[in-house]
N, C-alpha and C. Protein backbone atom coordinates (compact mmCIF):
# COMPACT_ATOMS: atom_id res chain seq x y z
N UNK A 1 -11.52 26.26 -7.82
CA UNK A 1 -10.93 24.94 -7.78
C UNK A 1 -11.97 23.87 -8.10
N UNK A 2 -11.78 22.85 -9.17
CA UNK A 2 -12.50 21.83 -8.92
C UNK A 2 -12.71 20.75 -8.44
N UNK A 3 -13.65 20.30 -8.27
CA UNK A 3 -13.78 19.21 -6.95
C UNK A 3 -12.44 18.13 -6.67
N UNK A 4 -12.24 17.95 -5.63
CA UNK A 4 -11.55 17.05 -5.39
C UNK A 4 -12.24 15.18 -6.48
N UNK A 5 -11.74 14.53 -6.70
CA UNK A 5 -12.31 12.91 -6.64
C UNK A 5 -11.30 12.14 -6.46
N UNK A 6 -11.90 11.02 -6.08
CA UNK A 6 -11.34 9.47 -5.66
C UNK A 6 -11.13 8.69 -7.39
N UNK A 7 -10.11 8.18 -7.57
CA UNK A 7 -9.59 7.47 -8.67
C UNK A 7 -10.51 6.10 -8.36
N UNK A 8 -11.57 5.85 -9.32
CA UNK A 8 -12.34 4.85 -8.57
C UNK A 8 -11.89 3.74 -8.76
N UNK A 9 -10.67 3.14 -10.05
CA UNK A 9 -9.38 1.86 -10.08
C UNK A 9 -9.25 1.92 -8.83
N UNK A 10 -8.35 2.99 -8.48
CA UNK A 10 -7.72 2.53 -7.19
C UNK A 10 -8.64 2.16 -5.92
N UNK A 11 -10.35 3.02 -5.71
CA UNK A 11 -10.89 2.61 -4.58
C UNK A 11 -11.24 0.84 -4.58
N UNK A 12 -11.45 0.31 -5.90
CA UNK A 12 -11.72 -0.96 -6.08
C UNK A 12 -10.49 -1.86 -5.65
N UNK A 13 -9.70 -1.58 -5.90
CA UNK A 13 -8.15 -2.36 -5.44
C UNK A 13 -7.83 -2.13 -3.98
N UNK A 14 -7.75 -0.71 -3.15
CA UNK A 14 -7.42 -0.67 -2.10
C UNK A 14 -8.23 -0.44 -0.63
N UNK A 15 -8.12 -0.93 -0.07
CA UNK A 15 -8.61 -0.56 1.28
C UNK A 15 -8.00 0.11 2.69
N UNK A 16 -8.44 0.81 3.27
CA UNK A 16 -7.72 1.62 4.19
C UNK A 16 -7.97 1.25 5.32
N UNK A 17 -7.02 0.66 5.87
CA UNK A 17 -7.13 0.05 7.79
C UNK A 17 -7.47 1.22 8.59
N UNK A 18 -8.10 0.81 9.68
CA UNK A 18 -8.00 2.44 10.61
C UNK A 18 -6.96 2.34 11.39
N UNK A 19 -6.06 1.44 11.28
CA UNK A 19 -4.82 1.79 11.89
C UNK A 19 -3.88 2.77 10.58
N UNK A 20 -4.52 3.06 9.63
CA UNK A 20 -3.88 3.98 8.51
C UNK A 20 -3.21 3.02 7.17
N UNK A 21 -2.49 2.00 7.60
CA UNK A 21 -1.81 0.75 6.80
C UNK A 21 -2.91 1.39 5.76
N UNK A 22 -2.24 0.72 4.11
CA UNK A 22 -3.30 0.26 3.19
C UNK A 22 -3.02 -1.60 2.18
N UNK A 23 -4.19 -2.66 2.37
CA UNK A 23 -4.57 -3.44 2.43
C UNK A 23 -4.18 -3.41 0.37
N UNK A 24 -3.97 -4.82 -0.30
CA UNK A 24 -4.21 -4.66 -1.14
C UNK A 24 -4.35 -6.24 -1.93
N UNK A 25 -4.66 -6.72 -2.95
CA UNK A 25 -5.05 -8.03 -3.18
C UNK A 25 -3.68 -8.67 -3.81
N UNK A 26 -3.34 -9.22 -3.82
CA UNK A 26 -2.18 -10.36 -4.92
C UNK A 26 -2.29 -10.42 -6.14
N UNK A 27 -0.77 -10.18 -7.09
CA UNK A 27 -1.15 -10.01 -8.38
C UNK A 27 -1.09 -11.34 -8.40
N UNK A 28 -1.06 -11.73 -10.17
CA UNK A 28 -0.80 -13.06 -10.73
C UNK A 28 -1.26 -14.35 -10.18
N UNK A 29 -2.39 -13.87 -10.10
CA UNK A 29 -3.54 -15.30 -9.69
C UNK A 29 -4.78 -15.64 -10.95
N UNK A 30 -4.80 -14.67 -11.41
CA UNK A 30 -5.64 -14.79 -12.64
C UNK A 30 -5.77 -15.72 -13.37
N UNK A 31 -4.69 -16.04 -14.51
CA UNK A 31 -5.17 -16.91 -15.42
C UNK A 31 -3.12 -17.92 -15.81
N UNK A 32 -3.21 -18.15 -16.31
CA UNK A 32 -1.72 -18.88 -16.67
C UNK A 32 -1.70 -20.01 -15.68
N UNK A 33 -2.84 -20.44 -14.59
CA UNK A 33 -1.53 -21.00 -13.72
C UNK A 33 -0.97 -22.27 -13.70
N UNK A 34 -1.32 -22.92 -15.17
CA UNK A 34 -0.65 -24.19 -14.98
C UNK A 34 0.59 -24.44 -14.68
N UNK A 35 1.30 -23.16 -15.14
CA UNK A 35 2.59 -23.72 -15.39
C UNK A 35 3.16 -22.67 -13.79
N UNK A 36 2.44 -22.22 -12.78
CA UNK A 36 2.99 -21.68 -11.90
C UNK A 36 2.63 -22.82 -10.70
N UNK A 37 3.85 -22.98 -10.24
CA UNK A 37 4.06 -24.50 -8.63
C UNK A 37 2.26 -24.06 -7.97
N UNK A 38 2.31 -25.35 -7.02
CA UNK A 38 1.12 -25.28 -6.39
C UNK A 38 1.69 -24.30 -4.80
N UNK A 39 2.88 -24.38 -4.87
CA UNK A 39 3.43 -23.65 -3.46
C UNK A 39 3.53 -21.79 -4.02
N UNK A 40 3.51 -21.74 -5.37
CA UNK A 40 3.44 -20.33 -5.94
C UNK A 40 2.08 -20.22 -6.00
N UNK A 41 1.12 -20.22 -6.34
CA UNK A 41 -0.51 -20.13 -6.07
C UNK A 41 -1.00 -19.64 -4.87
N UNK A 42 -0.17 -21.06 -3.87
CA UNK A 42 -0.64 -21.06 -2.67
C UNK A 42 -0.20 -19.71 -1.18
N UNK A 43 1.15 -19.26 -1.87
CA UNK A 43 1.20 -17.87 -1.16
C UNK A 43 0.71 -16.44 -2.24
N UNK A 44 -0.04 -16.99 -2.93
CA UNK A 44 -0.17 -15.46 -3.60
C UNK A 44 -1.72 -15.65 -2.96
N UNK A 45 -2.67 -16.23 -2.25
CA UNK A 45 -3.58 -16.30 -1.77
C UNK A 45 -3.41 -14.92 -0.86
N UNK A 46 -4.94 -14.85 -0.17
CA UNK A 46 -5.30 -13.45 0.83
C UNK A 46 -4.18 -12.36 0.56
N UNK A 47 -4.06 -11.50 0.96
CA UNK A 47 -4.26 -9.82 1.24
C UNK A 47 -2.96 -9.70 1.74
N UNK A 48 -2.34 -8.32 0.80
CA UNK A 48 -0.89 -8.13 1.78
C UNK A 48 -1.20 -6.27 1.98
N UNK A 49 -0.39 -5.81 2.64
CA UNK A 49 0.04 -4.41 2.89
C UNK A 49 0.50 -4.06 1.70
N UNK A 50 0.74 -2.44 1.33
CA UNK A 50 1.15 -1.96 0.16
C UNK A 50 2.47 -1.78 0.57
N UNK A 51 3.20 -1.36 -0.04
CA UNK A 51 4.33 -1.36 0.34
C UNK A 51 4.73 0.09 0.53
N UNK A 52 5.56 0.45 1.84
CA UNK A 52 5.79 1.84 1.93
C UNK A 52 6.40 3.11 0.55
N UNK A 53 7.00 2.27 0.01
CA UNK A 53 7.75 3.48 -1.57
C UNK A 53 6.27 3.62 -1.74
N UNK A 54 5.26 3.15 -1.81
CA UNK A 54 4.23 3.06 -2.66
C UNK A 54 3.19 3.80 -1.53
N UNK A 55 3.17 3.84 -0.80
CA UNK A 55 1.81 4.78 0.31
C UNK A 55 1.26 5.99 -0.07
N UNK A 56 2.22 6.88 -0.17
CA UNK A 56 2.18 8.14 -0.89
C UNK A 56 1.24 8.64 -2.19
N UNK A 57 1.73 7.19 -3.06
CA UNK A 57 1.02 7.37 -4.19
C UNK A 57 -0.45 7.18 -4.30
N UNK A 58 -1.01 5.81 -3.60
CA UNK A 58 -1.67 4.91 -3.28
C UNK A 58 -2.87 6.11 -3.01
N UNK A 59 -2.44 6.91 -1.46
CA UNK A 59 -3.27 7.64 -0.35
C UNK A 59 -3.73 8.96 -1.48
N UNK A 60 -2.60 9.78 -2.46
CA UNK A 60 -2.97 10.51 -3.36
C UNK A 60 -4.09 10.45 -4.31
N UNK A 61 -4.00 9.16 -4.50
CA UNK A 61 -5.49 8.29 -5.34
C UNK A 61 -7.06 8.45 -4.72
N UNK A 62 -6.69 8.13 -3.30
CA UNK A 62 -8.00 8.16 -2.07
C UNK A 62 -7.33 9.51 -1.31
N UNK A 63 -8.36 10.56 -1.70
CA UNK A 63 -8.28 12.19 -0.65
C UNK A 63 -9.16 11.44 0.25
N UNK A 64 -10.35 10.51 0.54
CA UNK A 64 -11.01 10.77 1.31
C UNK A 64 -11.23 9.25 2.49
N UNK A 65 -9.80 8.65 1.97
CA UNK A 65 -10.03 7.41 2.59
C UNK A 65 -9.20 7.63 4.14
């Protein structure tokens, strides 16, 4: 068998709580945002949870997180 590895995209994007949750950054903050409200900016700020459909996939990426 060969070695297990970590998808290193995904270690850069996600982080793993030790309560297990996984942590992840806000899309669409990058570049465009003139034309996106100052109240749309302003909640795509800090860090949300991944979303459960998505855990599975996420944790498959990180064997060792």
């Amino acid at each position: 068998m060969p070695k297990m590895k970590t998808k290193r995209g995904a270690a850069k994007r996600f982080v793993v709580r030790g309560s297990g949750s996984i942590k992840r950054g806000q899309a669409f903050k990058r570049h465009i945002l003139t034309k996106k409200t100052t109240k749309n900016k302003r909640q795509l700020r800090g860090s949300v949870e991944v979303h459960a459909s998505d855990v599975a996939s996420v944790k498959a990426m990180l064997p060792f997180a």
